[in-house]
C-alpha atoms as a PDB file:
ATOM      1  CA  UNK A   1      13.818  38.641  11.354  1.00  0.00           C
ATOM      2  CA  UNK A   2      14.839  36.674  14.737  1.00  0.00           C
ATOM      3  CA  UNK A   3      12.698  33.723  15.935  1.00  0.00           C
ATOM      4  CA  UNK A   4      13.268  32.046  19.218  1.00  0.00           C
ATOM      5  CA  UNK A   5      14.663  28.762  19.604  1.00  0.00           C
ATOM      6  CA  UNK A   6      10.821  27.687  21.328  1.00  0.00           C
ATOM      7  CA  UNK A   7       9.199  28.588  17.945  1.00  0.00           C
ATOM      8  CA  UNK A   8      11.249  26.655  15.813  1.00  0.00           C
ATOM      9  CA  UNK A   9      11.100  23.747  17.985  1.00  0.00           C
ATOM     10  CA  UNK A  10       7.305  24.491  17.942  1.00  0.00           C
ATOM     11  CA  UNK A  11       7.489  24.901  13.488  1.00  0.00           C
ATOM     12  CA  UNK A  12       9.624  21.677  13.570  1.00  0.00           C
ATOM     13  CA  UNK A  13       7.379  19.312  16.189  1.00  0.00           C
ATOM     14  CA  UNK A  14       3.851  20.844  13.859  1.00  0.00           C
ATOM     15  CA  UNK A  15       5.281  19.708  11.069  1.00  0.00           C
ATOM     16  CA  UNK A  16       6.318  16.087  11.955  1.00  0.00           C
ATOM     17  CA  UNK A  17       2.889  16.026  13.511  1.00  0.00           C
ATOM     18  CA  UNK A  18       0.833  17.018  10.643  1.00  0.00           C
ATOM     19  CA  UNK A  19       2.956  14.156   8.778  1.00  0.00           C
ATOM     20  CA  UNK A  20       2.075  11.329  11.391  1.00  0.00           C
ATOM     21  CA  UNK A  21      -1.280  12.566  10.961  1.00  0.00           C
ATOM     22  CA  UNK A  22      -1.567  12.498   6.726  1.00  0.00           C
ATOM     23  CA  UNK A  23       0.445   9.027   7.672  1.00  0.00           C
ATOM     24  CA  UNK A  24      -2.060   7.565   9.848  1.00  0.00           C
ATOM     25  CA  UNK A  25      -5.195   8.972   6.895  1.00  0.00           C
ATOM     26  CA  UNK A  26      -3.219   7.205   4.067  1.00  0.00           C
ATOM     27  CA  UNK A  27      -2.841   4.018   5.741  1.00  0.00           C
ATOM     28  CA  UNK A  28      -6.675   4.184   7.013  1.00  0.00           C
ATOM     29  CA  UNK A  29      -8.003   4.873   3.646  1.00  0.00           C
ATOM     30  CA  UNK A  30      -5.700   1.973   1.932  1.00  0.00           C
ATOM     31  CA  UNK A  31      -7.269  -0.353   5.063  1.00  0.00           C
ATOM     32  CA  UNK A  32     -10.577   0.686   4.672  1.00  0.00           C
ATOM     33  CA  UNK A  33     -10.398   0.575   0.869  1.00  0.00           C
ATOM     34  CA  UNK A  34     -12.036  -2.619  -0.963  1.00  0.00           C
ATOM     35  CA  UNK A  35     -10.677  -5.239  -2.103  1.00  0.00           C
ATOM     36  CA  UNK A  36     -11.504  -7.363  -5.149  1.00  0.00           C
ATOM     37  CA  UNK A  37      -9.539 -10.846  -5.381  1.00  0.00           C
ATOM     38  CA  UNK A  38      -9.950 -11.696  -9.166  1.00  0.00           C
ATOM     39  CA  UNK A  39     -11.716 -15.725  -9.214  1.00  0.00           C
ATOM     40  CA  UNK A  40      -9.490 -18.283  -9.303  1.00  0.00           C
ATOM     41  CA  UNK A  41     -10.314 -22.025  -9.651  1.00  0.00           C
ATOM     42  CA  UNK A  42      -8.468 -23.465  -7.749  1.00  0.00           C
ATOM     43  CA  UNK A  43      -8.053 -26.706  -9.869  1.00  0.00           C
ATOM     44  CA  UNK A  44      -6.106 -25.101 -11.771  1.00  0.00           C
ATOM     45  CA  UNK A  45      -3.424 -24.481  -8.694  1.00  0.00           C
ATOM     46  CA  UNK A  46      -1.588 -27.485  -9.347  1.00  0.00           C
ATOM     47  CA  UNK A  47       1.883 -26.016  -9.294  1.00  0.00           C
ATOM     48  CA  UNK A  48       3.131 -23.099  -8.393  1.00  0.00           C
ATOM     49  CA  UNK A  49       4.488 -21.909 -11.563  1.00  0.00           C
ATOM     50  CA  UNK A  50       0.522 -22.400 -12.627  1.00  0.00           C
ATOM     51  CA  UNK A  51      -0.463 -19.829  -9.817  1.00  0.00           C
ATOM     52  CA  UNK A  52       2.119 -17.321 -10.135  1.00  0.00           C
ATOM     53  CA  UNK A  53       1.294 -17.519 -13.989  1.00  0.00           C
ATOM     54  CA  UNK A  54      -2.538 -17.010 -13.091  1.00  0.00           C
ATOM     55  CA  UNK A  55      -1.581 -13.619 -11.101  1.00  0.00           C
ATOM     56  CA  UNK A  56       0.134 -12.242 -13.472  1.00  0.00           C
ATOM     57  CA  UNK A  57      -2.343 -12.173 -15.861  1.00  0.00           C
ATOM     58  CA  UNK A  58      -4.785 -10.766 -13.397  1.00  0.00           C
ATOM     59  CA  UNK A  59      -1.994  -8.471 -12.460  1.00  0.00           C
ATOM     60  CA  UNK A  60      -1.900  -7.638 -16.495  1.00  0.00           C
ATOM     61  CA  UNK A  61      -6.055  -6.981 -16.986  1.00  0.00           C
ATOM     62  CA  UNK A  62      -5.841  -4.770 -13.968  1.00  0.00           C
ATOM     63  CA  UNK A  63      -7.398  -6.883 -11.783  1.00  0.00           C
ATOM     64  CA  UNK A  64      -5.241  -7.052  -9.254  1.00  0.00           C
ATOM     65  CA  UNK A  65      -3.105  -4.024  -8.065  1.00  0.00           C
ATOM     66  CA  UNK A  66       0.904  -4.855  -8.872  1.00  0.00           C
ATOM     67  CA  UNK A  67       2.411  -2.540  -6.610  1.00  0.00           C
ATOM     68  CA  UNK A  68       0.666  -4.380  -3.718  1.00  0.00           C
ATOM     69  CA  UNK A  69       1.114  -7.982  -4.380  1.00  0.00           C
ATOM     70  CA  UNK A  70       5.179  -7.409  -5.042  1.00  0.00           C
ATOM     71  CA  UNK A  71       5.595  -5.958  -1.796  1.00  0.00           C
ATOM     72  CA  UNK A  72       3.385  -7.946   0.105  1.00  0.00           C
ATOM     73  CA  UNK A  73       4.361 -11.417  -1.779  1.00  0.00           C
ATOM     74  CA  UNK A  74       8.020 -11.174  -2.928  1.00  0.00           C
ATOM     75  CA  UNK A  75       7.585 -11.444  -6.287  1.00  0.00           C
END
């Protein structure tokens, strides 16, 4: 079965549309998605090895998503 060139231009352009689209719902569900910061004293903050210690372990008890803070921070 033949198609014309239009309709698989047409196929092709739906598709990468539908996948800007689920793109665009992802990223607005992450954004409008809450966030809960585990507390911190910050007296504790007096180095840096001190606060990178003190994320991990909320990193560890699941209070603080991994996947996000590595990108976002560098780690």
């Amino acid at each position: 079965m033949a198609m014309s060139p239009q309709a698989v231009v047409f196929g092709i352009q739906s598709i990468m549309r539908l996948g800007n689209a689920a793109k665009r719902a992802y990223q607005d569900q992450k954004l409008d998605a809450g966030f809960t910061a585990p507390a911190i004293d910050t007296a504790n903050l007096t180095t840096p090895e001190r606060a990178v210690k003190i994320v991990r372990i909320a990193m560890q008890n699941d209070l603080l998503p991994r996947e996000e803070w590595v990108e976002s921070h560098d780690l």
